[in-house]
C-alpha atoms as a PDB file:
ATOM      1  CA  UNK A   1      56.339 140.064 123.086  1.00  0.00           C
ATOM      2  CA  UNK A   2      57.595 137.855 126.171  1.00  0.00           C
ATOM      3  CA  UNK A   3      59.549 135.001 125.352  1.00  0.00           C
ATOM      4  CA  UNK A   4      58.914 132.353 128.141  1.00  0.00           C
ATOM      5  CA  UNK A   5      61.687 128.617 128.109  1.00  0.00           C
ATOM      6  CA  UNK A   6      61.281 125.274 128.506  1.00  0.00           C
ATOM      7  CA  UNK A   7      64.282 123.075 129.269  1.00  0.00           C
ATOM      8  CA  UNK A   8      63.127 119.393 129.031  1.00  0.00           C
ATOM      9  CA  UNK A   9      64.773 115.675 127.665  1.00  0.00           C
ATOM     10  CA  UNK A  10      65.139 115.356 123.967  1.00  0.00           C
ATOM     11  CA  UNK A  11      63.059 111.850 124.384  1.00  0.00           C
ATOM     12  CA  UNK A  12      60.283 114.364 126.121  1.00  0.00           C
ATOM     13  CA  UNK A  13      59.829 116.827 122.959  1.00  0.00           C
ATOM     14  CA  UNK A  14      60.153 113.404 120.923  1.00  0.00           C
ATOM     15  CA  UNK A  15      57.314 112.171 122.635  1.00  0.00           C
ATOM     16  CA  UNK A  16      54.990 115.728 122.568  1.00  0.00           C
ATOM     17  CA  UNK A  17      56.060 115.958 118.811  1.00  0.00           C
ATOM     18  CA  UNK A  18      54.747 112.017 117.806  1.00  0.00           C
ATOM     19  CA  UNK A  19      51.185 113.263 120.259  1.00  0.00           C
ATOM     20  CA  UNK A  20      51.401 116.943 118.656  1.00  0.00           C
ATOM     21  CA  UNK A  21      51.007 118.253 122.529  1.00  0.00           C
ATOM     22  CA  UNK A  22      53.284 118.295 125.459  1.00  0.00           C
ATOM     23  CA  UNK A  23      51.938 116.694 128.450  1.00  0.00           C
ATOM     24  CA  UNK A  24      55.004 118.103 131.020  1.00  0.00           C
ATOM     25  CA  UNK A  25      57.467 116.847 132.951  1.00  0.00           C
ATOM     26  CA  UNK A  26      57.065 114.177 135.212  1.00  0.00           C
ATOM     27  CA  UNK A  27      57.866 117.040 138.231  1.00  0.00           C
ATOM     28  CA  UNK A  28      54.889 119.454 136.360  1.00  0.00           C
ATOM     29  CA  UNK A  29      52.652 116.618 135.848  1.00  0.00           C
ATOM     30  CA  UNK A  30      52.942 116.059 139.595  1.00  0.00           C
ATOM     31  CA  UNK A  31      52.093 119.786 140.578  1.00  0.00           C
ATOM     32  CA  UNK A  32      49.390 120.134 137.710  1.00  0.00           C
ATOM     33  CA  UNK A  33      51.018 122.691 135.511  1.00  0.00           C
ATOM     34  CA  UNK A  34      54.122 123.084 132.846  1.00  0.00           C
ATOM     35  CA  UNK A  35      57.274 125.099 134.411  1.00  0.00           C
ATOM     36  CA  UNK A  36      58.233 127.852 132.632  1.00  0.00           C
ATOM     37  CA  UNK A  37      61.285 130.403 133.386  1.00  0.00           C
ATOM     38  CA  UNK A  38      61.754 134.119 131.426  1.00  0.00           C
ATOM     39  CA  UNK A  39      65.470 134.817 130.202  1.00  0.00           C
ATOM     40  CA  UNK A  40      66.409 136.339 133.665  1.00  0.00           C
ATOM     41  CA  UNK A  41      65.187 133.074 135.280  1.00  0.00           C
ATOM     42  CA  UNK A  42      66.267 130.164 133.033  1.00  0.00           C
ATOM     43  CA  UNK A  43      69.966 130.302 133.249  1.00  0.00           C
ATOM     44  CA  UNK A  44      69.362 129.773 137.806  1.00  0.00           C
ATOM     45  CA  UNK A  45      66.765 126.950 136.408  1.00  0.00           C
ATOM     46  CA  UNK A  46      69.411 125.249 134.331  1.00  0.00           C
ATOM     47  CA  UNK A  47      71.881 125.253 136.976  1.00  0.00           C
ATOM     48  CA  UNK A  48      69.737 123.797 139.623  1.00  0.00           C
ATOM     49  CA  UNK A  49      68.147 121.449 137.788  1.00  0.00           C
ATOM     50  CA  UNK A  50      69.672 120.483 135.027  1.00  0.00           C
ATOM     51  CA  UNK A  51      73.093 120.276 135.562  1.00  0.00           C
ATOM     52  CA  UNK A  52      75.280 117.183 134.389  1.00  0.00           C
ATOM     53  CA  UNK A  53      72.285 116.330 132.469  1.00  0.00           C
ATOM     54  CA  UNK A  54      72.833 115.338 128.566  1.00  0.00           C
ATOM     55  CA  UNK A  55      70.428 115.393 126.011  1.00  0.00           C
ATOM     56  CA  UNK A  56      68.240 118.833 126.742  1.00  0.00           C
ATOM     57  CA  UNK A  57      65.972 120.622 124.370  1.00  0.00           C
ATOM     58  CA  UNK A  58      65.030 124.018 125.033  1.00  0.00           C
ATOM     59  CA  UNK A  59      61.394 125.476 123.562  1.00  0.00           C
ATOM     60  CA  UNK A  60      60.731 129.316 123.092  1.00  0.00           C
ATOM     61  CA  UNK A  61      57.535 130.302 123.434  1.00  0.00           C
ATOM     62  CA  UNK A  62      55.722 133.290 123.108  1.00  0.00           C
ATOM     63  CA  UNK A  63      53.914 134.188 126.585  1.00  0.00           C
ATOM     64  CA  UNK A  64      51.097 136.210 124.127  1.00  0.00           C
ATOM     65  CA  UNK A  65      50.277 133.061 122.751  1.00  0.00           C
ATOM     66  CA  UNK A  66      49.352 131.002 125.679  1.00  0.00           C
ATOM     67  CA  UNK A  67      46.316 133.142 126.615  1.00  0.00           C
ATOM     68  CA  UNK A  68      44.550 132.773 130.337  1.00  0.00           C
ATOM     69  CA  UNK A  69      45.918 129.010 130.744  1.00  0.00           C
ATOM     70  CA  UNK A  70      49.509 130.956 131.572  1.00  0.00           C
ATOM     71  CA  UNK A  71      49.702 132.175 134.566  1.00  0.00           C
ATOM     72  CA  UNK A  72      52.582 134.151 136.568  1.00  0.00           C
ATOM     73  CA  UNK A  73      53.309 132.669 140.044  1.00  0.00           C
ATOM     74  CA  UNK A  74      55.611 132.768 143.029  1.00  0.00           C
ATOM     75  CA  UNK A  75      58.311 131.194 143.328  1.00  0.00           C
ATOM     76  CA  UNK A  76      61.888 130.563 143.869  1.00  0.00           C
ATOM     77  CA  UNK A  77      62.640 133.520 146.083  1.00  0.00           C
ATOM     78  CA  UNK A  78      59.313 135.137 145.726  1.00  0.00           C
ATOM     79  CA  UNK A  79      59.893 135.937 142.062  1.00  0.00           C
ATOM     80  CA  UNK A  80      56.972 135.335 139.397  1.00  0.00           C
ATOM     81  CA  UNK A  81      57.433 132.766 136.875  1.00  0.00           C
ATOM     82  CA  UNK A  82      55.246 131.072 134.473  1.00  0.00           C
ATOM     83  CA  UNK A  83      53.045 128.244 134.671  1.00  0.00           C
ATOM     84  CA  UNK A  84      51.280 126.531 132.224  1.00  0.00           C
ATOM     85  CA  UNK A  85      47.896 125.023 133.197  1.00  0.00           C
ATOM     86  CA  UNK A  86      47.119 122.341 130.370  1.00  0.00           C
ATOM     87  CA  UNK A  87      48.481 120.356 127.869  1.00  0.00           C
ATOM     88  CA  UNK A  88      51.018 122.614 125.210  1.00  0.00           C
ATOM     89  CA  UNK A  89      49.901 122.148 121.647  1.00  0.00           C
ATOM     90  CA  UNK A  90      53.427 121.908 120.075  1.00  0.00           C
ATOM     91  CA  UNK A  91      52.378 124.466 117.109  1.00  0.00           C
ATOM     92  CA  UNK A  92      52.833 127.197 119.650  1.00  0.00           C
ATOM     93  CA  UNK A  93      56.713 126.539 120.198  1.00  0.00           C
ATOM     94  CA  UNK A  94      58.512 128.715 118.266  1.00  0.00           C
ATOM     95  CA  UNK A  95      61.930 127.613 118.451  1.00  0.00           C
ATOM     96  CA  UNK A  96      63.033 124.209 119.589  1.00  0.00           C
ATOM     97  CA  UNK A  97      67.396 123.697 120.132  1.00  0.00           C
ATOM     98  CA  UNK A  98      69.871 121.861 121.919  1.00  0.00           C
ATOM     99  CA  UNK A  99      71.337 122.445 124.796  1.00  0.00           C
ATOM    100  CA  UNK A 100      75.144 121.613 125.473  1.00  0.00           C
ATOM    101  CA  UNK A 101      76.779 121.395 128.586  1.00  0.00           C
ATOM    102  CA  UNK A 102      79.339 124.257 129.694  1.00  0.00           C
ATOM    103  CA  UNK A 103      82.513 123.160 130.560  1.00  0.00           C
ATOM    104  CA  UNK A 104      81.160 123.115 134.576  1.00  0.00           C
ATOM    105  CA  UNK A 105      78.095 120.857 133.618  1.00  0.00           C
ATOM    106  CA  UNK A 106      75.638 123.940 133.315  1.00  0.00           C
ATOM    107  CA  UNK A 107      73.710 123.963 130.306  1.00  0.00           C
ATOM    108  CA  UNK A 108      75.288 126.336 128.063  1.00  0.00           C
ATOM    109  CA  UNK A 109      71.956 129.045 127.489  1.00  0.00           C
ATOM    110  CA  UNK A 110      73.180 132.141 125.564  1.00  0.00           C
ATOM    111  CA  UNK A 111      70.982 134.574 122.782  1.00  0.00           C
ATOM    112  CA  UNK A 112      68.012 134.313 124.921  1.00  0.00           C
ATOM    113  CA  UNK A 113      65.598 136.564 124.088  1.00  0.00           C
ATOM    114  CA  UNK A 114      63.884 138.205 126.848  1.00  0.00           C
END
């Protein structure tokens, strides 16, 4: 099993909970597809886009469980990472938290399960 993360606004998984799907981001909505990050990636994903940023949810999902609308892609420095073509039915999140800040404005990501 391959967990895969989500870091997103609380208001954002209040919103995909009330529909019973997650839509994405505004940033994945523009490219077409929901941003994932493994363990290795997400803490580099929190830092550059997240930090100073209150108010963060992370999801844990299991890659397995996402069938062919996951796929791994290039990115940031050539590494894969996985995107999510489609709308996430929120039934496949496994594990849903809160994120604090560290004391440097990172988001504080620690137990992840790779």
């Amino acid at each position: 099993m391959t967990r895969i993360y989500k870091i997103l606004k609380a208001s954002e998984w209040a919103r995909a909970l009330a529909s019973g799907r997650f839509e994405g981001s505004v940033d994945d909505r523009a490219d077409g597809f929901i941003r994932f990050s493994t363990a290795g990636q997400v803490p580099e994903t929190a830092r550059r886009h997240f930090a100073g940023q209150t108010g963060l949810i992370m999801l844990a999902l299991r890659a397995e469980d996402l069938g062919s609308a996951l796929k791994w892609e290039p990115s940031r420095g050539g590494a894969l990472f996985p995107h999510f073509y489609g709308a996430l039915a929120c039934d496949r999140v496994i594990e849903a938290r809160a994120v604090a800040l560290a004391a440097d404005g990172v988001p504080e990501l620690s137990d992840l399960v790779p």
